[in-house]
N, C-alpha and C. Protein backbone atom coordinates (compact mmCIF):
# COMPACT_ATOMS: atom_id res chain seq x y z
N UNK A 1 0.84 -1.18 0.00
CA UNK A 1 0.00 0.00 0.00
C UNK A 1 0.89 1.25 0.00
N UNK A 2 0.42 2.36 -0.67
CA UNK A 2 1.09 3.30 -0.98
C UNK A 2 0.46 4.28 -0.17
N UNK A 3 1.74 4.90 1.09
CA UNK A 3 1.04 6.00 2.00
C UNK A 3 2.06 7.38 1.43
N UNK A 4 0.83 8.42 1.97
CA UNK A 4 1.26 9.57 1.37
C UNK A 4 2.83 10.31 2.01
N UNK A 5 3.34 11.10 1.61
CA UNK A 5 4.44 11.43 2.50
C UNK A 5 4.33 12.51 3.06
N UNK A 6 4.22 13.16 4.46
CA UNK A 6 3.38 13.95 5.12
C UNK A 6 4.86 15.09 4.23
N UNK A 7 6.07 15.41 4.42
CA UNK A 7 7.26 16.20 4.25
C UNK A 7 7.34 16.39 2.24
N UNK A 8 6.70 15.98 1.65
CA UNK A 8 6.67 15.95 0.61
C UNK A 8 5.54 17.40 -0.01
N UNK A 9 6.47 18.64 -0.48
CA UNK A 9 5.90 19.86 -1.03
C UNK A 9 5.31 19.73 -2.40
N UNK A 10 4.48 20.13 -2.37
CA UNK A 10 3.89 20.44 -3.82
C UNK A 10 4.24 21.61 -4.37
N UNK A 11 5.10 21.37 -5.65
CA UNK A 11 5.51 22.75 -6.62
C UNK A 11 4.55 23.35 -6.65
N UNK A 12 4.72 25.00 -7.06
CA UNK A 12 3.71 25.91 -7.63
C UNK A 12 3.63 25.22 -9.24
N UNK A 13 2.21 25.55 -9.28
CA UNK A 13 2.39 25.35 -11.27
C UNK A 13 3.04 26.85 -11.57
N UNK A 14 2.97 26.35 -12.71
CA UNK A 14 4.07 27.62 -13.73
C UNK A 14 3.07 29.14 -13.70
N UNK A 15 3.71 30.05 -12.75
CA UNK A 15 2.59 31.09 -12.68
C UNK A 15 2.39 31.71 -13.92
N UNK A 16 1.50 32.20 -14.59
CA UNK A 16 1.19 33.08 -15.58
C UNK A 16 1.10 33.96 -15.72
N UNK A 17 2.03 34.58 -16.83
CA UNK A 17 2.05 36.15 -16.76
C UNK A 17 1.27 36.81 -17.56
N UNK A 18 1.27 38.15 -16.94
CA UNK A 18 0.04 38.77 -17.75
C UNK A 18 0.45 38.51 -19.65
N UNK A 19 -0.48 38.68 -20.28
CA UNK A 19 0.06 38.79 -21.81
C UNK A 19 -0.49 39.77 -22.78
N UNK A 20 0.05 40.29 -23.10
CA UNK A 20 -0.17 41.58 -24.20
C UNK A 20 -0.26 41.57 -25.48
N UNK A 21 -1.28 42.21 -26.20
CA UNK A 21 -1.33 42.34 -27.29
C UNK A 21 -0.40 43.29 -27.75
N UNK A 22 0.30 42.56 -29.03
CA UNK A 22 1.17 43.32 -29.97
C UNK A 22 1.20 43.24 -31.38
N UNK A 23 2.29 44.38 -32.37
CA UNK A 23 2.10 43.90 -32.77
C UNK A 23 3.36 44.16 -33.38
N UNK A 24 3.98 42.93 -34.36
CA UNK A 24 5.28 42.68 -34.23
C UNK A 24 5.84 42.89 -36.17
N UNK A 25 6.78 43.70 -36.32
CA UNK A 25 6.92 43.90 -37.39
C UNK A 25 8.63 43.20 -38.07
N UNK A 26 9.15 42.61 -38.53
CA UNK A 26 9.73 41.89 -39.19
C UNK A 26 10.26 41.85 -40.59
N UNK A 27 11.58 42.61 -40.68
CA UNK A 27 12.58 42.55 -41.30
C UNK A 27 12.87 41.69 -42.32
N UNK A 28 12.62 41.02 -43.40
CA UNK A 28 12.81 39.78 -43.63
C UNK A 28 14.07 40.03 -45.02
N UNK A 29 15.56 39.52 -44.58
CA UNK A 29 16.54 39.94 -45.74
C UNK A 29 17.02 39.12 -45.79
N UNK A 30 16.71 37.82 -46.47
CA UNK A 30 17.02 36.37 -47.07
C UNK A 30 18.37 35.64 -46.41
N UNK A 31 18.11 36.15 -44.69
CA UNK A 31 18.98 34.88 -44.13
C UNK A 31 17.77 34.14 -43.50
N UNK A 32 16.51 34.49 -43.51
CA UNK A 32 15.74 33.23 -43.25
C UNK A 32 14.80 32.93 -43.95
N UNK A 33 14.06 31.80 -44.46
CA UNK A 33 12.77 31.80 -44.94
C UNK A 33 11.35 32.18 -44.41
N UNK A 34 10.87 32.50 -45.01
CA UNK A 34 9.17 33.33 -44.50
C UNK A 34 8.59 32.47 -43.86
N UNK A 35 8.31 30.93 -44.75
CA UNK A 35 7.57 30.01 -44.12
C UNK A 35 8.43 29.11 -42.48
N UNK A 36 9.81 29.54 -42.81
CA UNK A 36 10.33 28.89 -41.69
C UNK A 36 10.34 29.81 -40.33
N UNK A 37 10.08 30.96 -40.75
CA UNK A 37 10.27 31.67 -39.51
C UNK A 37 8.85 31.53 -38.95
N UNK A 38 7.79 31.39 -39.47
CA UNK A 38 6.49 31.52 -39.09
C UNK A 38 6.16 29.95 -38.32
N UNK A 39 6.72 29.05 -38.84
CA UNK A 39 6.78 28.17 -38.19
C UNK A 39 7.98 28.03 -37.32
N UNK A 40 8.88 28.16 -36.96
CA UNK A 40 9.80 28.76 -35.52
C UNK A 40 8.57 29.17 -34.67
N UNK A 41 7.77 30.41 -35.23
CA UNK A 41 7.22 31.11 -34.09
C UNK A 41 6.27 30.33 -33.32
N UNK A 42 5.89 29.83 -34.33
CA UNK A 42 4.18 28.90 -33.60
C UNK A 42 5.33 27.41 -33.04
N UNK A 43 5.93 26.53 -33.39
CA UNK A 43 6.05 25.41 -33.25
C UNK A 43 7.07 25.73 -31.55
N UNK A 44 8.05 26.35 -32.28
CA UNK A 44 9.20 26.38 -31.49
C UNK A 44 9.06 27.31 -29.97
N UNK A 45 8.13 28.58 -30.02
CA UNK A 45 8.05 29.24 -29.36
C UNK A 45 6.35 29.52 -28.51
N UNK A 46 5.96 28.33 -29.15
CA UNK A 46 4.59 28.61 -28.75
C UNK A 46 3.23 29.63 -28.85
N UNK A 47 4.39 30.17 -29.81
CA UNK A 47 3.46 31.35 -29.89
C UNK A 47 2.32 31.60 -31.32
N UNK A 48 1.40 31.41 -31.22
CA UNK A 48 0.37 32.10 -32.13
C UNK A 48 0.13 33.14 -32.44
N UNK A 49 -0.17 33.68 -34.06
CA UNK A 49 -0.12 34.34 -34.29
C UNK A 49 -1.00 34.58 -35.40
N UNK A 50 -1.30 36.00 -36.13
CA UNK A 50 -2.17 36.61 -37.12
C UNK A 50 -1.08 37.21 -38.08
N UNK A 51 -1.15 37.23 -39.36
CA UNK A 51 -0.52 37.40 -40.35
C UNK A 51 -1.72 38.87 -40.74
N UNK A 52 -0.73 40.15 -40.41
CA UNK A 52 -1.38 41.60 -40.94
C UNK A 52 -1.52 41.82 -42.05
N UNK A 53 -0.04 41.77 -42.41
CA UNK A 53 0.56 42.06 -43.58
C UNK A 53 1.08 41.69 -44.00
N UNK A 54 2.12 41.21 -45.21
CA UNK A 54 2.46 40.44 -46.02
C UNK A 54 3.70 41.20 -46.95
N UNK A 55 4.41 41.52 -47.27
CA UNK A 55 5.37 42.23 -48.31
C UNK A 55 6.51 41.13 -48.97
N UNK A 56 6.45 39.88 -49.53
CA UNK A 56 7.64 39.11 -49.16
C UNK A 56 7.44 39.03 -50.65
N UNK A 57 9.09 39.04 -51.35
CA UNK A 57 9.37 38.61 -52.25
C UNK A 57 10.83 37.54 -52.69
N UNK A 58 10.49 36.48 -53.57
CA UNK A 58 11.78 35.58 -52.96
C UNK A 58 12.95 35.19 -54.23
N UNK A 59 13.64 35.33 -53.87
CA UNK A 59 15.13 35.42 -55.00
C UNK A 59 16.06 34.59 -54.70
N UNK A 60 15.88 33.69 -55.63
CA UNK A 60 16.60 32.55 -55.30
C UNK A 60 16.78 31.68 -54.51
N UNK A 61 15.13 31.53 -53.61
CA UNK A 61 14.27 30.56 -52.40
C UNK A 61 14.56 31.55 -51.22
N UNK A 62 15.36 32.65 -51.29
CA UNK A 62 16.07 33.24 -50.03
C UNK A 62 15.02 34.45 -50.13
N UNK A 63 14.03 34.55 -48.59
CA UNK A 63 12.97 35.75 -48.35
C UNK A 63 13.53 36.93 -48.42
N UNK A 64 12.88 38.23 -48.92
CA UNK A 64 13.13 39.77 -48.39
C UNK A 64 11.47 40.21 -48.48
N UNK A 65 12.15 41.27 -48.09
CA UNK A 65 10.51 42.40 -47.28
C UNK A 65 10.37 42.47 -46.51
N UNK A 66 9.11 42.24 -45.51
CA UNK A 66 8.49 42.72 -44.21
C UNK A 66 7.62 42.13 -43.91
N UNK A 67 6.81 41.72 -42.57
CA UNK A 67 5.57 40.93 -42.10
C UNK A 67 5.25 41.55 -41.28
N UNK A 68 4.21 41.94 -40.99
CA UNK A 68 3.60 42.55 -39.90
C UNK A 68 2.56 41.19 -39.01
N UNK A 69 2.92 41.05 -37.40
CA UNK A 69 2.26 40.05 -36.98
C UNK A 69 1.76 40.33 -35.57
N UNK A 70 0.54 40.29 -35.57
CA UNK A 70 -0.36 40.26 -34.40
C UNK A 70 0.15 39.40 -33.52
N UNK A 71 0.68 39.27 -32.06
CA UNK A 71 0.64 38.11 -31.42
C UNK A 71 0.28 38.90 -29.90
N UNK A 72 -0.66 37.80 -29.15
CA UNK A 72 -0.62 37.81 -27.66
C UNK A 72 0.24 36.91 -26.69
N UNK A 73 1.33 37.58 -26.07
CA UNK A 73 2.11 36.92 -25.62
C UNK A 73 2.72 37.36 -24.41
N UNK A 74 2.85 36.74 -23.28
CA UNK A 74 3.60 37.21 -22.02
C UNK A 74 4.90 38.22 -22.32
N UNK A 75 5.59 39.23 -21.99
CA UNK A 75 6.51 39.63 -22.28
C UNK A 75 8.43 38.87 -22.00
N UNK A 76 7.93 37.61 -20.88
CA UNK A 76 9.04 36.93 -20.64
C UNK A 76 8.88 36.14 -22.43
N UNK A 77 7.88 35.91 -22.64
CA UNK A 77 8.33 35.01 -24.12
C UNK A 77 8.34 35.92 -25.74
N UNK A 78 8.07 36.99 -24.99
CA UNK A 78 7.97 37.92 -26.68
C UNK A 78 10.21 38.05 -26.61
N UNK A 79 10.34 38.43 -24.82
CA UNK A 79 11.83 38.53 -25.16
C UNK A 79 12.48 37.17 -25.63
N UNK A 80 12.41 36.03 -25.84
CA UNK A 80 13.09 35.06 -25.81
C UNK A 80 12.48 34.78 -27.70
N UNK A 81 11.75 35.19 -28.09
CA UNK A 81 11.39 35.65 -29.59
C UNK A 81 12.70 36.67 -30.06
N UNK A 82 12.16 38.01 -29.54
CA UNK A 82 12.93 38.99 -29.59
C UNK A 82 14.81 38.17 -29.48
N UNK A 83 14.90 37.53 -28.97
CA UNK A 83 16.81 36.88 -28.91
C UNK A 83 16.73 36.16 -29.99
N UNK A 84 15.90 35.35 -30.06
CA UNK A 84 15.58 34.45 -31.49
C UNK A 84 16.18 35.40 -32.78
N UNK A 85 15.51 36.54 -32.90
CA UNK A 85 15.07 37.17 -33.91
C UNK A 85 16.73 37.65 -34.31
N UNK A 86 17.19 38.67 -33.19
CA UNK A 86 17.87 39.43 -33.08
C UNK A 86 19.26 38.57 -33.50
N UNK A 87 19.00 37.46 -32.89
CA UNK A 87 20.56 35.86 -33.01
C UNK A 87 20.60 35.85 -34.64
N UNK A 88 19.52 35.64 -35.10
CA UNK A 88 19.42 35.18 -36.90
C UNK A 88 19.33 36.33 -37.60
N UNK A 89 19.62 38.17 -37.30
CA UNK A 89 20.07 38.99 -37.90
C UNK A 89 18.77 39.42 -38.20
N UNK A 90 17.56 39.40 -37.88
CA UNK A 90 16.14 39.72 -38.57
C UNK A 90 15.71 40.99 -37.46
N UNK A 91 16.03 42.54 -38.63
CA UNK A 91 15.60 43.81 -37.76
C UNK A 91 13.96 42.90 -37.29
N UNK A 92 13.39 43.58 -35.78
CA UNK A 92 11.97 43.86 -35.63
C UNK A 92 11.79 44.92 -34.75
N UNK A 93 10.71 45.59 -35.28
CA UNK A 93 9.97 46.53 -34.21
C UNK A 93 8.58 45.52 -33.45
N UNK A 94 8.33 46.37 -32.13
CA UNK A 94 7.30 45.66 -31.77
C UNK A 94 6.50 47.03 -31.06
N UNK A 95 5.03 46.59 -31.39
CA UNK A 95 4.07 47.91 -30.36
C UNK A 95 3.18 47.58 -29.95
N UNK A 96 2.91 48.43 -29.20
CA UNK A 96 1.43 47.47 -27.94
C UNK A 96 0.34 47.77 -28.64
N UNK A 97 -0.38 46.98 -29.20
CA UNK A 97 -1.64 47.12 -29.48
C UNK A 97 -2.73 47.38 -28.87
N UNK A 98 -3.28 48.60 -28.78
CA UNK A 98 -4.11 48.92 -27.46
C UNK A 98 -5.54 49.41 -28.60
N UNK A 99 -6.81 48.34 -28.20
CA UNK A 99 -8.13 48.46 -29.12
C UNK A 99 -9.32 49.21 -28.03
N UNK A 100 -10.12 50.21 -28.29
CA UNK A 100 -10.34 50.62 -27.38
C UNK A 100 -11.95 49.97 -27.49
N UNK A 101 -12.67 49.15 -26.42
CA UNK A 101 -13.49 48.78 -26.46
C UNK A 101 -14.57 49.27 -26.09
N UNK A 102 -16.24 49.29 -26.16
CA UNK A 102 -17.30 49.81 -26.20
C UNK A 102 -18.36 48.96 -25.58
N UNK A 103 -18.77 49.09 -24.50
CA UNK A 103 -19.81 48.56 -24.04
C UNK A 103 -21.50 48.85 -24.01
């Protein structure tokens, strides 16, 4: 029989941080691919996202232009994006998306 162990703590779960709407703009000058970075974001980083805008043109399979991308995301994981981004040479701006709602 399996007895409980009175000295045995229970972890906190993973607290959650607040998360913000943004919206994230993206550099794209053919050291990465369009479709690979978009999948980095969702697969690798968890993060979901909305495709704004679109500017991409491709030369020789290698992306250039710009993406504009909606995402809601804690700010501990927009920075660990943001190192992502910044490591593989891809300028981004990012801004708080603030929608003003009506009741």
């Amino acid at each position: 029989m399996i007895t409980p162990n009175p000295t045995l703590q229970v972890l906190p779960k993973k607290i959650s941080l607040p998360k913000k709407e943004l919206i994230l703009e993206i550099e794209l000058n053919g050291k990465m691919k369009f479709e690979h970075l978009m999948n980095t974001i969702y697969n690798q980083f968890g993060i979901c996202h909305r495709v704004l805008s679109a500017n991409v043109e491709y030369v020789n399979g290698y992306s250039f232009g710009s993406v504009q991308l909606y995402i809601n995301v804690s700010s501990e994981d927009y920075q660990q994006l943001e190192f992502y981004l910044n490591k593989n040479k891809l300028l981004n701006t990012m801004v708080e998306y603030n929608c003003r709602k009506y009741f």
